[in-house]
C-alpha atoms as a PDB file:
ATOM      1  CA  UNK A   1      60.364  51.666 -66.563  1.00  0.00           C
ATOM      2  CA  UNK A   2      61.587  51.495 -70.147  1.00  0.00           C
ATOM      3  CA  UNK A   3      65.235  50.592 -70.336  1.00  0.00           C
ATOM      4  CA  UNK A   4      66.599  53.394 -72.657  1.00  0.00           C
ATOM      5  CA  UNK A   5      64.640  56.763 -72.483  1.00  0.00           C
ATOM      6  CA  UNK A   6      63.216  57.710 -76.034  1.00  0.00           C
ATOM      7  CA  UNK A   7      62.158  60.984 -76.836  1.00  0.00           C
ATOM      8  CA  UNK A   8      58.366  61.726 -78.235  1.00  0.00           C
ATOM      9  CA  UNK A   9      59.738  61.937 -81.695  1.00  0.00           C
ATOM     10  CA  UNK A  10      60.239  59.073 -84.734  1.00  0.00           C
ATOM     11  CA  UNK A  11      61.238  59.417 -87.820  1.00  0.00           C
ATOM     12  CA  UNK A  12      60.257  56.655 -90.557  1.00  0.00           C
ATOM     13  CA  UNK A  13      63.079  55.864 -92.671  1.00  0.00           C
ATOM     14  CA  UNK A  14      62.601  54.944 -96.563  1.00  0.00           C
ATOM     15  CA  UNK A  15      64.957  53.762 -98.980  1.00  0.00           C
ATOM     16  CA  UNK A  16      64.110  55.838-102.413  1.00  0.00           C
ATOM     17  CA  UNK A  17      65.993  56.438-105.655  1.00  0.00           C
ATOM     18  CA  UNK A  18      65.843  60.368-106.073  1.00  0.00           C
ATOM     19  CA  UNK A  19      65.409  62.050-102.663  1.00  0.00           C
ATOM     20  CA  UNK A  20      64.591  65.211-104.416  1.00  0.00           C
ATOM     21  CA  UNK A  21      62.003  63.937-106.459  1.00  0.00           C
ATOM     22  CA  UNK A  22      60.896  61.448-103.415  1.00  0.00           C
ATOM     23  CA  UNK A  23      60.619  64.857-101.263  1.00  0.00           C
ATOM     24  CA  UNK A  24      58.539  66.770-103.948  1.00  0.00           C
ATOM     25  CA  UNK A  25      55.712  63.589-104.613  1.00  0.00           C
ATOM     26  CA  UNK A  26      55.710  63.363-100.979  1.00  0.00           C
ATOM     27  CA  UNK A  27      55.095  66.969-100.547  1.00  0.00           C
ATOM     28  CA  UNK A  28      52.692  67.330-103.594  1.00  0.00           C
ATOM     29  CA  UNK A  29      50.582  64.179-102.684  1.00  0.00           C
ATOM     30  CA  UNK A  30      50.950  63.918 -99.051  1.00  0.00           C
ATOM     31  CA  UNK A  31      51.370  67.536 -98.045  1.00  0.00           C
ATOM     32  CA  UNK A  32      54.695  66.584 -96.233  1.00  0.00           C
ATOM     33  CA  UNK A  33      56.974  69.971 -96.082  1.00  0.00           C
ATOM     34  CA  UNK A  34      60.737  70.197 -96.723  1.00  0.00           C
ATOM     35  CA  UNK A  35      62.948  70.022 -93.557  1.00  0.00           C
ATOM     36  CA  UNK A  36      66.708  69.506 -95.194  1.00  0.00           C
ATOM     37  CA  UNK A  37      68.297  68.053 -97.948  1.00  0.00           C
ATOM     38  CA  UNK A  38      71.808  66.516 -96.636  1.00  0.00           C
ATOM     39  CA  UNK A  39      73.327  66.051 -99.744  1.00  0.00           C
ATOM     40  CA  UNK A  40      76.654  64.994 -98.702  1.00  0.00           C
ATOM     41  CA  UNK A  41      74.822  62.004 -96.441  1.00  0.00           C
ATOM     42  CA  UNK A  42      72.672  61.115 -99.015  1.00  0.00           C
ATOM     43  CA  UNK A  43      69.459  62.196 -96.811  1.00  0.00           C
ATOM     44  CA  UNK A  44      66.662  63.781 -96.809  1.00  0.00           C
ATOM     45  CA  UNK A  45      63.806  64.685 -94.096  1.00  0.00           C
ATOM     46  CA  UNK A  46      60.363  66.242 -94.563  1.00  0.00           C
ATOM     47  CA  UNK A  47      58.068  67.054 -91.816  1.00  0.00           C
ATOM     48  CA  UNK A  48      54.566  64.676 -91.939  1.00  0.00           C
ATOM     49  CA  UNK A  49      51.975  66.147 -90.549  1.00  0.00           C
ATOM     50  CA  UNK A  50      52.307  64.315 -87.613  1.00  0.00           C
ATOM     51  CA  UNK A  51      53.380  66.301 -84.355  1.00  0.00           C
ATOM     52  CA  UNK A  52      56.456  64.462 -83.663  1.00  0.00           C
ATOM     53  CA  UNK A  53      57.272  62.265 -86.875  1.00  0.00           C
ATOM     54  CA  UNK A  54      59.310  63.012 -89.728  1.00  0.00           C
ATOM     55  CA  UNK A  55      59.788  60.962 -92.924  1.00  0.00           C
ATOM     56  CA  UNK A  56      63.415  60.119 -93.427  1.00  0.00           C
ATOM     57  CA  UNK A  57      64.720  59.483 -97.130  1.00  0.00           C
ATOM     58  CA  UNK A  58      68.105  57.282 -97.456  1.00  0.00           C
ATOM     59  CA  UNK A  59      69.074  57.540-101.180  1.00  0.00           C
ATOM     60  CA  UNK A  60      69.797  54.200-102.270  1.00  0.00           C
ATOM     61  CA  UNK A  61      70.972  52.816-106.352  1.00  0.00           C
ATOM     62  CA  UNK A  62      68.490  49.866-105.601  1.00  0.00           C
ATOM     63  CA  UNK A  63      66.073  50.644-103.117  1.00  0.00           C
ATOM     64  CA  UNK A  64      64.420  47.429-101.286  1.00  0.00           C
ATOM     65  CA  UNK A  65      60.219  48.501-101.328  1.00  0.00           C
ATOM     66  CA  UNK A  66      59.068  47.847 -98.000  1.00  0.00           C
ATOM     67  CA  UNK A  67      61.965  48.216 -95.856  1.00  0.00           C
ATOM     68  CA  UNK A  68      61.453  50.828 -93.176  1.00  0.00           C
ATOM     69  CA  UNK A  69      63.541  51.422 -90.834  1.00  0.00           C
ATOM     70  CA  UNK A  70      61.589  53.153 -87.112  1.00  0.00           C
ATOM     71  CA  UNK A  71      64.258  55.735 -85.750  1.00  0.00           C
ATOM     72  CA  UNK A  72      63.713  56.778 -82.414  1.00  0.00           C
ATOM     73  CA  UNK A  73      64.761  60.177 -81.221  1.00  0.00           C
ATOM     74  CA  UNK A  74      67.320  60.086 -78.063  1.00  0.00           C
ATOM     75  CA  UNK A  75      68.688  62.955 -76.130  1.00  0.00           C
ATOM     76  CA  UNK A  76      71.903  60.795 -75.350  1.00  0.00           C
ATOM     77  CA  UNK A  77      72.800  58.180 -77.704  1.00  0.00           C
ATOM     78  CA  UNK A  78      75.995  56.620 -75.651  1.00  0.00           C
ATOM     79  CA  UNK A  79      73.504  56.154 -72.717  1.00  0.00           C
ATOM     80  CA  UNK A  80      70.569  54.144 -74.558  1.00  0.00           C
ATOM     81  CA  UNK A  81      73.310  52.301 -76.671  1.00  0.00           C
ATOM     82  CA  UNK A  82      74.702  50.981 -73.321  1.00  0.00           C
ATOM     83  CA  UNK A  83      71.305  50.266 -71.487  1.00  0.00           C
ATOM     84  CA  UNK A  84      70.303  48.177 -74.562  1.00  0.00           C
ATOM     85  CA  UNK A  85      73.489  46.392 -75.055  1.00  0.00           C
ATOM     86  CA  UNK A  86      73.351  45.788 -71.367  1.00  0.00           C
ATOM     87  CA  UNK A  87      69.788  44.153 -71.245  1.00  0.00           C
ATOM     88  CA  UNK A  88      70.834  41.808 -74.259  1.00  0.00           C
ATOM     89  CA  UNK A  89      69.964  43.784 -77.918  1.00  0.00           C
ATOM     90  CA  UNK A  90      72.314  43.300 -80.734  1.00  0.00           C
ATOM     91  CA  UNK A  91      73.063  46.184 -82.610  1.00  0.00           C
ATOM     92  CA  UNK A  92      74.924  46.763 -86.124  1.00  0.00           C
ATOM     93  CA  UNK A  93      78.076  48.088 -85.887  1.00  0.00           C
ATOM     94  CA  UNK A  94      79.114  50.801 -84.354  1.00  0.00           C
ATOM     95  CA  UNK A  95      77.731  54.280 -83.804  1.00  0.00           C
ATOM     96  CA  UNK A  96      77.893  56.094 -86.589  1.00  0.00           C
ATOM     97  CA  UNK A  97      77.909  60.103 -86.445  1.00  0.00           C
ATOM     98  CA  UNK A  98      78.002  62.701 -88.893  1.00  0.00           C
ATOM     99  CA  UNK A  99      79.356  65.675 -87.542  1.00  0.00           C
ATOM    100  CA  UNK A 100      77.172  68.715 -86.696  1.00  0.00           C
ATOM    101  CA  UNK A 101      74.130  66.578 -87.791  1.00  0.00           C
ATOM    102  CA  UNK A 102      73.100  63.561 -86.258  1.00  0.00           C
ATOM    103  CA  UNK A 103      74.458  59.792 -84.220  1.00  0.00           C
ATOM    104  CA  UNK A 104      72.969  56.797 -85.489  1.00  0.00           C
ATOM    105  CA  UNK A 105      72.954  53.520 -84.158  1.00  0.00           C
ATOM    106  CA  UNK A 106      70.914  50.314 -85.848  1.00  0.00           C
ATOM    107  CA  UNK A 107      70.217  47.262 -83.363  1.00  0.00           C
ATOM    108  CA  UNK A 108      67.177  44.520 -83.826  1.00  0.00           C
ATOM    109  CA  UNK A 109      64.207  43.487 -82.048  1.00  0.00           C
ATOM    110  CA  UNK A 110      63.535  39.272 -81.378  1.00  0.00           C
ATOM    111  CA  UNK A 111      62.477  38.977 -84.755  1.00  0.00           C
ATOM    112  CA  UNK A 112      65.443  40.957 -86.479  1.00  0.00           C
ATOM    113  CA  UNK A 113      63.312  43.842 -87.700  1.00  0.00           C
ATOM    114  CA  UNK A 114      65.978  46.797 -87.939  1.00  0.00           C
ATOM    115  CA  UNK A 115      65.256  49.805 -85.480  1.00  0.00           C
ATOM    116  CA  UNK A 116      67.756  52.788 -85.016  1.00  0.00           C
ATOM    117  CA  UNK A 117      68.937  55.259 -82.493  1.00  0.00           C
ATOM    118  CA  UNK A 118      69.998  58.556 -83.221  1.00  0.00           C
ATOM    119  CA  UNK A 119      70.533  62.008 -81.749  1.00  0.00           C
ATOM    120  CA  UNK A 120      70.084  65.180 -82.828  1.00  0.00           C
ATOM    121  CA  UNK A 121      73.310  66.768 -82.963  1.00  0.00           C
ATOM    122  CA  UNK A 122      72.218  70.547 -84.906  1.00  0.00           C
ATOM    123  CA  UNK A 123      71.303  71.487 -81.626  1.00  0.00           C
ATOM    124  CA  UNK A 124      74.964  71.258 -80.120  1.00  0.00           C
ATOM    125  CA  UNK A 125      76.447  73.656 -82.841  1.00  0.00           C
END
Protein backbone atom coordinates (compact mmCIF):
# COMPACT_ATOMS: atom_id res chain seq x y z
CA UNK A 1 0.00 0.00 0.00
CA UNK A 2 1.29 3.38 -1.14
CA UNK A 3 2.25 5.56 1.77
CA UNK A 4 0.32 8.83 0.95
CA UNK A 5 -2.96 8.33 -1.09
CA UNK A 6 -2.78 10.32 -4.49
CA UNK A 7 -5.66 11.08 -6.39
CA UNK A 8 -5.99 9.94 -10.33
CA UNK A 9 -5.10 13.42 -11.35
CA UNK A 10 -1.43 15.27 -12.24
CA UNK A 11 -0.79 18.27 -13.35
CA UNK A 12 2.67 19.00 -15.24
CA UNK A 13 4.11 22.13 -14.14
CA UNK A 14 6.18 24.49 -16.66
CA UNK A 15 8.09 27.46 -16.03
CA UNK A 16 7.16 30.00 -19.11
CA UNK A 17 7.62 33.73 -19.67
CA UNK A 18 4.01 34.93 -20.75
CA UNK A 19 1.35 32.55 -19.38
CA UNK A 20 -1.13 34.13 -21.63
CA UNK A 21 0.68 33.72 -24.64
CA UNK A 22 2.09 30.15 -23.25
CA UNK A 23 -1.82 29.23 -22.81
CA UNK A 24 -2.83 30.41 -26.38
CA UNK A 25 0.36 28.36 -28.41
CA UNK A 26 -0.55 25.60 -26.22
CA UNK A 27 -4.12 25.80 -27.10
CA UNK A 28 -3.55 26.66 -30.86
CA UNK A 29 -0.87 23.89 -31.40
CA UNK A 30 -1.74 21.35 -28.90
CA UNK A 31 -5.48 21.77 -28.63
CA UNK A 32 -5.09 22.25 -24.78
CA UNK A 33 -8.33 24.40 -23.52
CA UNK A 34 -8.30 27.27 -20.99
CA UNK A 35 -9.08 26.25 -17.35
CA UNK A 36 -8.03 29.67 -15.28
CA UNK A 37 -5.78 32.34 -15.40
CA UNK A 38 -4.68 33.16 -11.59
CA UNK A 39 -3.25 36.29 -12.17
CA UNK A 40 -2.53 37.32 -8.75
CA UNK A 41 -0.41 33.76 -8.29
CA UNK A 42 1.21 34.11 -11.35
CA UNK A 43 -0.55 30.75 -12.75
CA UNK A 44 -2.09 29.41 -15.23
CA UNK A 45 -3.83 25.84 -16.02
CA UNK A 46 -5.21 24.44 -19.28
CA UNK A 47 -6.86 21.18 -19.60
CA UNK A 48 -4.61 18.50 -21.98
CA UNK A 49 -6.47 16.23 -23.45
CA UNK A 50 -5.63 13.80 -21.12
CA UNK A 51 -8.51 12.54 -18.70
CA UNK A 52 -6.94 13.47 -15.55
CA UNK A 53 -3.84 15.82 -16.42
CA UNK A 54 -3.65 19.39 -16.65
CA UNK A 55 -0.70 21.55 -17.80
CA UNK A 56 0.30 23.96 -15.10
CA UNK A 57 2.07 27.37 -16.16
CA UNK A 58 4.31 29.16 -13.30
CA UNK A 59 5.23 32.59 -14.80
CA UNK A 60 8.75 33.02 -14.27
CA UNK A 61 11.34 36.43 -15.53
CA UNK A 62 13.88 33.60 -16.49
CA UNK A 63 12.34 30.44 -17.05
CA UNK A 64 14.81 27.25 -16.67
CA UNK A 65 13.75 24.94 -20.18
CA UNK A 66 13.33 21.59 -18.99
CA UNK A 67 12.35 21.89 -15.51
CA UNK A 68 9.04 20.24 -14.80
CA UNK A 69 7.77 19.94 -11.88
CA UNK A 70 4.95 16.40 -11.51
CA UNK A 71 2.11 17.69 -9.08
CA UNK A 72 0.08 15.13 -7.72
CA UNK A 73 -3.51 15.75 -6.81
CA UNK A 74 -4.36 14.97 -2.91
CA UNK A 75 -7.67 15.10 -1.21
CA UNK A 76 -5.81 15.98 2.16
CA UNK A 77 -2.59 17.63 1.94
CA UNK A 78 -1.69 17.70 5.95
CA UNK A 79 -2.19 13.85 5.83
CA UNK A 80 0.25 12.90 2.80
CA UNK A 81 2.69 15.71 4.03
CA UNK A 82 2.93 13.75 7.35
CA UNK A 83 3.00 10.10 5.91
CA UNK A 84 5.92 11.24 3.67
CA UNK A 85 7.81 13.14 6.20
CA UNK A 86 7.25 10.16 8.39
CA UNK A 87 8.72 7.45 5.97
CA UNK A 88 11.89 9.75 5.43
CA UNK A 89 11.13 12.43 2.21
CA UNK A 90 12.49 15.85 2.47
CA UNK A 91 10.34 18.44 1.42
CA UNK A 92 10.90 22.35 0.69
CA UNK A 93 9.61 24.46 3.06
CA UNK A 94 6.57 24.64 4.29
CA UNK A 95 3.07 24.25 2.90
CA UNK A 96 2.21 26.87 1.04
CA UNK A 97 -1.65 27.77 0.41
CA UNK A 98 -3.36 30.30 -1.45
CA UNK A 99 -6.59 30.88 -0.13
CA UNK A 100 -9.77 29.66 -1.89
CA UNK A 101 -7.44 28.05 -4.53
CA UNK A 102 -5.06 25.51 -3.88
CA UNK A 103 -2.08 23.90 -0.92
CA UNK A 104 1.14 23.17 -2.30
CA UNK A 105 3.84 21.35 -0.92
CA UNK A 106 7.38 20.54 -2.94
CA UNK A 107 9.51 17.50 -1.45
CA UNK A 108 12.22 15.27 -3.61
CA UNK A 109 12.61 11.84 -4.70
CA UNK A 110 16.41 9.87 -4.06
CA UNK A 111 17.72 11.65 -6.84
CA UNK A 112 16.41 15.27 -5.90
CA UNK A 113 14.01 15.58 -8.82
CA UNK A 114 11.31 18.15 -7.41
CA UNK A 115 7.68 16.62 -7.06
CA UNK A 116 4.73 18.58 -5.37
CA UNK A 117 1.62 18.05 -3.40
CA UNK A 118 -1.28 20.08 -3.60
CA UNK A 119 -5.01 20.18 -2.93
CA UNK A 120 -7.70 21.50 -4.50
CA UNK A 121 -9.12 24.00 -2.34
CA UNK A 122 -12.13 25.71 -5.04
CA UNK A 123 -14.05 22.94 -3.98
CA UNK A 124 -14.25 24.04 -0.18
CA UNK A 125 -15.67 27.58 -1.07
Amino acid sequence: MAVAALEKTITLALSVRDRHKSASWYNEMLGFSLLYHADEAGWSELQTLTEGVTLGLGEQTEPVPGNMVPVFGVSDIVTARSALEAAGLRFDGPTETIEGMVSTATFYDPDENALMLAQDLTSAQ
